[in-house]
Protein backbone atom coordinates (compact mmCIF):
# COMPACT_ATOMS: atom_id res chain seq x y z
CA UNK A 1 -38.57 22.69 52.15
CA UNK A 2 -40.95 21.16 55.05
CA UNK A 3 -37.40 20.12 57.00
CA UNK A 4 -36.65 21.85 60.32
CA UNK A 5 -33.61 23.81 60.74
CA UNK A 6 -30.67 22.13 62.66
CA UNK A 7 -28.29 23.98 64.06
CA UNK A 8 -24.66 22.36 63.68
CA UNK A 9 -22.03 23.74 66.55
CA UNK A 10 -18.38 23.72 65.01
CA UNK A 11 -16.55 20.88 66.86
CA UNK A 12 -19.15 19.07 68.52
CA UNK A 13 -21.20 16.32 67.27
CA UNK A 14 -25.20 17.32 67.33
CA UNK A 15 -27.59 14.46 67.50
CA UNK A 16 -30.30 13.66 65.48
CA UNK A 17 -32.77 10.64 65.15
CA UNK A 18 -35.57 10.05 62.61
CA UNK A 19 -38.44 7.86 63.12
CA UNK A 20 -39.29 6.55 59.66
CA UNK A 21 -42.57 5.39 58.47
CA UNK A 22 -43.37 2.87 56.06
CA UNK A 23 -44.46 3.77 52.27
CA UNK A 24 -46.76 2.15 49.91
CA UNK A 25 -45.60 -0.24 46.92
CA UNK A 26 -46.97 0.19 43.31
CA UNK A 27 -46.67 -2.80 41.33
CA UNK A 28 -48.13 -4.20 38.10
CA UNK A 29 -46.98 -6.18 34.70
CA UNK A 30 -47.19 -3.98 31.69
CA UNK A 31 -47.95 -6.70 28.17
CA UNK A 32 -48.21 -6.13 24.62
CA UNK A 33 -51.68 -7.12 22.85
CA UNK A 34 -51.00 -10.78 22.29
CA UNK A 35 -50.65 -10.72 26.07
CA UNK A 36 -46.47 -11.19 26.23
CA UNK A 37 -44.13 -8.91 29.12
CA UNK A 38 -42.51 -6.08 27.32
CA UNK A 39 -39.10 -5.60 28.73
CA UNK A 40 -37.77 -2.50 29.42
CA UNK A 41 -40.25 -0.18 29.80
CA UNK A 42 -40.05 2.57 31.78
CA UNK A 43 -42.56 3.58 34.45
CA UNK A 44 -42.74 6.82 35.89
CA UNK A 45 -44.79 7.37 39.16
CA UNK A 46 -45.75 10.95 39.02
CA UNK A 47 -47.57 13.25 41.78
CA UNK A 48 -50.42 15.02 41.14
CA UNK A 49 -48.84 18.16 40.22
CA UNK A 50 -47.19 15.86 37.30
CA UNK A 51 -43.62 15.94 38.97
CA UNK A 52 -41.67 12.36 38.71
CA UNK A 53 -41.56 10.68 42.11
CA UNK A 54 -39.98 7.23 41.38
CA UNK A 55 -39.24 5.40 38.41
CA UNK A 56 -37.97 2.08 37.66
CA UNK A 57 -37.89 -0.71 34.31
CA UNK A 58 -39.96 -3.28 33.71
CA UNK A 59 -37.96 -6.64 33.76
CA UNK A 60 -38.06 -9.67 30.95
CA UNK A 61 -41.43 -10.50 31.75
CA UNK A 62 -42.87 -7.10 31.88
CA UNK A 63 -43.01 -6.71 35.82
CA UNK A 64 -42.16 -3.48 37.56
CA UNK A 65 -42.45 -2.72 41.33
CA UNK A 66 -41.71 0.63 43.13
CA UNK A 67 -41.79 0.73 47.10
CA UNK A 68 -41.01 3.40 49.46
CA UNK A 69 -43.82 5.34 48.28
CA UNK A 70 -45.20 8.00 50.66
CA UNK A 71 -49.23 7.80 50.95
CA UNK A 72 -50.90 9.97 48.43
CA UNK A 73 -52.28 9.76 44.85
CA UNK A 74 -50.41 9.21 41.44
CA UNK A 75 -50.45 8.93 37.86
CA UNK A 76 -48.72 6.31 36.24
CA UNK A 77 -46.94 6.91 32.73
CA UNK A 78 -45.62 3.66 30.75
CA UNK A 79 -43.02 5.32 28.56
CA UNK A 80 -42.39 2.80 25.61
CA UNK A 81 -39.91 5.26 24.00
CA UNK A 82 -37.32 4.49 26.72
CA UNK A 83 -36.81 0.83 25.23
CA UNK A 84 -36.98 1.89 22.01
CA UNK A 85 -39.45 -0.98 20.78
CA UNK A 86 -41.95 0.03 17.90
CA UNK A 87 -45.34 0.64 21.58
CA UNK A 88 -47.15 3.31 22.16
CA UNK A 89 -46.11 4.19 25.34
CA UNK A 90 -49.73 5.42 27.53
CA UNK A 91 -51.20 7.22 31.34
CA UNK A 92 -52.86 4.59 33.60
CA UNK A 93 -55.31 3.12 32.31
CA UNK A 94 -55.05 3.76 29.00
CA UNK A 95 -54.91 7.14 28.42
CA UNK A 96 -52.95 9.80 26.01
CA UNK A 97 -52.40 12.35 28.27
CA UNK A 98 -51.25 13.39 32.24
CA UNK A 99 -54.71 15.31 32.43
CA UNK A 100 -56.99 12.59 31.62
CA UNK A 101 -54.44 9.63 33.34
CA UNK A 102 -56.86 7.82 36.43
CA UNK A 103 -55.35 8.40 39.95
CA UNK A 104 -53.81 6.07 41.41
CA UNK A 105 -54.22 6.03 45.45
CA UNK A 106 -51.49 4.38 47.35
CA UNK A 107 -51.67 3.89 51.05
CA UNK A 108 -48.82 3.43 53.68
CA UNK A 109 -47.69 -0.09 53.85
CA UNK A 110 -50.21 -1.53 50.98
CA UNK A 111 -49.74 -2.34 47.24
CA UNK A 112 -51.56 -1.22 44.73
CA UNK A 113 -51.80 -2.97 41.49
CA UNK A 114 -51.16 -1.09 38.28
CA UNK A 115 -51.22 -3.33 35.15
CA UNK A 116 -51.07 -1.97 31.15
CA UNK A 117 -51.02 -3.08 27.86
CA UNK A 118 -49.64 -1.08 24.95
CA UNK A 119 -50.47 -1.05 21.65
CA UNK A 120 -48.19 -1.20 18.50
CA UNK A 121 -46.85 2.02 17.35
CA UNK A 122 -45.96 3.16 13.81
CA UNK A 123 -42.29 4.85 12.83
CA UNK A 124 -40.32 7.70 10.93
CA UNK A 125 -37.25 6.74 9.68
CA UNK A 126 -34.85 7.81 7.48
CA UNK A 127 -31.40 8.95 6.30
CA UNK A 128 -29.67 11.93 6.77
CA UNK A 129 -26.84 13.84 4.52
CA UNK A 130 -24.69 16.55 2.97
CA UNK A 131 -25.55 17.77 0.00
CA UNK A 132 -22.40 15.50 -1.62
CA UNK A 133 -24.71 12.83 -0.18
CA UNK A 134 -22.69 11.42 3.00
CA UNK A 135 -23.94 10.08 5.39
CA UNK A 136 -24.35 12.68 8.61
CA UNK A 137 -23.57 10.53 11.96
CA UNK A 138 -24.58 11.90 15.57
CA UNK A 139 -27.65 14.15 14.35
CA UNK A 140 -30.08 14.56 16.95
CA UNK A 141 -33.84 13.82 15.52
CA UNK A 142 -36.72 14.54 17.61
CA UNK A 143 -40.64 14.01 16.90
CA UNK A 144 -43.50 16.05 18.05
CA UNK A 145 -47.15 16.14 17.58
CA UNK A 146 -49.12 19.11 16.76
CA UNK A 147 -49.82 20.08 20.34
CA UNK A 148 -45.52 20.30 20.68
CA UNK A 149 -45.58 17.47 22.51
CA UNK A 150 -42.18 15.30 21.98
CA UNK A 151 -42.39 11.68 20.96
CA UNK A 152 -38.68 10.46 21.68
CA UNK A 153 -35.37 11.24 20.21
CA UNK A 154 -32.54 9.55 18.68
CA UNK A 155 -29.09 10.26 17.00
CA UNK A 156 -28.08 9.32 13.30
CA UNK A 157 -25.81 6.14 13.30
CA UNK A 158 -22.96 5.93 11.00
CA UNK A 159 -24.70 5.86 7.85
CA UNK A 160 -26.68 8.61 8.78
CA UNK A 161 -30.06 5.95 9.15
CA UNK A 162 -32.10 7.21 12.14
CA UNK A 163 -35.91 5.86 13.17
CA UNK A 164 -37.77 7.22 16.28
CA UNK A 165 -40.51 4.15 17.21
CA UNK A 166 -44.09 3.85 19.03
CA UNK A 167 -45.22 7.06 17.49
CA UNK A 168 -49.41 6.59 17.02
CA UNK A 169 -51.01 7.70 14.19
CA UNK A 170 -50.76 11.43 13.54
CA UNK A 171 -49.04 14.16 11.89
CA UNK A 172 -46.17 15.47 13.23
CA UNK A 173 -43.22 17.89 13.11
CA UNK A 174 -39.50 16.12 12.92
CA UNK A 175 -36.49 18.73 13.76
CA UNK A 176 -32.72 17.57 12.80
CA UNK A 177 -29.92 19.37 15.40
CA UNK A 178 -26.75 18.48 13.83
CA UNK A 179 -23.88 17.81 16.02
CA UNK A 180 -21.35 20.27 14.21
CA UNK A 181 -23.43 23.12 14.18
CA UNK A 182 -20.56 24.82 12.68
CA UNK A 183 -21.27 23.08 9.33
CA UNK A 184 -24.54 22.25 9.15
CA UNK A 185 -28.01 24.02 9.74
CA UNK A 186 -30.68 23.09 11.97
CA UNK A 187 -33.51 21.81 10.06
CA UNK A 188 -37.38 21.38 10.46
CA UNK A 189 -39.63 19.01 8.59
CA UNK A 190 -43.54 19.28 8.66
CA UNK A 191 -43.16 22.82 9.73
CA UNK A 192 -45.24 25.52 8.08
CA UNK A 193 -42.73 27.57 6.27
């Protein structure tokens, strides 16, 4: 913690003023291929050490803004999976991974304009049951890609249906954490045994 220590004396009121200064704004519209605002998607600023700094939602038309940002250099993630629509969620500008994302360089009292466009994902989906064949409800289901890398996870409605979206092409390993783990087993698809 950069902070300096102050020292508070019991029963007397210790004064303190701050001089803030202003931050930088990141901005941008994030579209689908046929050029249309995708709502709901989140955006994560993220330092360069890959720790989350702000994050906000894109709105009906796709825009997003985040102010208050102190001076530095980012990465921007557009996180598709959040919204659960069927994208492919993608690093600024238009990369697969925090490593090869482009920095982003805001500056105190500017914006900087970050725009995207996702592409559409594929999806696993499927049903889940006993072996009388009943439907298992609240079953956690989460996707990863070869690297371990998770893809989004979602619960088992009612009938036991489940689908994880904006998964790109790939193989990948799907794990099933029941919710009574007193009765049921974990279980892991696409595994080597």
């Amino acid at each position: 913690n950069l902070a300096d220590p102050v020292q508070v004396i019991a029963g007397q009121t210790t004064p303190l003023n701050a001089v803030l200064e202003a931050g930088g704004t990141i901005s941008g519209q994030v579209l689908d291929q046929a050029q249309a605002g995708l709502y709901r998607i989140q955006v994560q600023i993220k330092d360069l050490a890959n720790v989350n700094r702000a994050s906000t939602l894109t709105d009906a038309n796709g825009n997003y803004l985040v102010k208050g940002l102190p001076a530095g250099d980012y990465k921007v993630y557009f996180n598709a999976h959040y919204s659960n629509q069927n994208y492919i969620s993608e690093w600024y500008a238009d990369k697969d991974s925090f490593k090869n994302a482009d920095i982003v360089a805001v500056t105190q009292g500017n914006t900087t304009q970050v725009n995207a466009e996702l592409a559409p994902g594929s999806s696993i989906s499927g049903t889940v049951t006993d072996g009388s064949a009943n439907p298992i409800e609240f079953v956690e289901v989460y996707v990863y890609d070869s690297n371990g890398i998770g893809f989004g996870g979602v619960y088992t409605d009612s009938s036991g249906h489940y689908q994880v979206n904006g998964l790109p092409a790939g193989n990948y390993k799907v794990n099933f954490y029941p919710d009574e783990l007193d009765n049921f087993a974990v279980e892991y698809l696409g595994m080597p045994g």
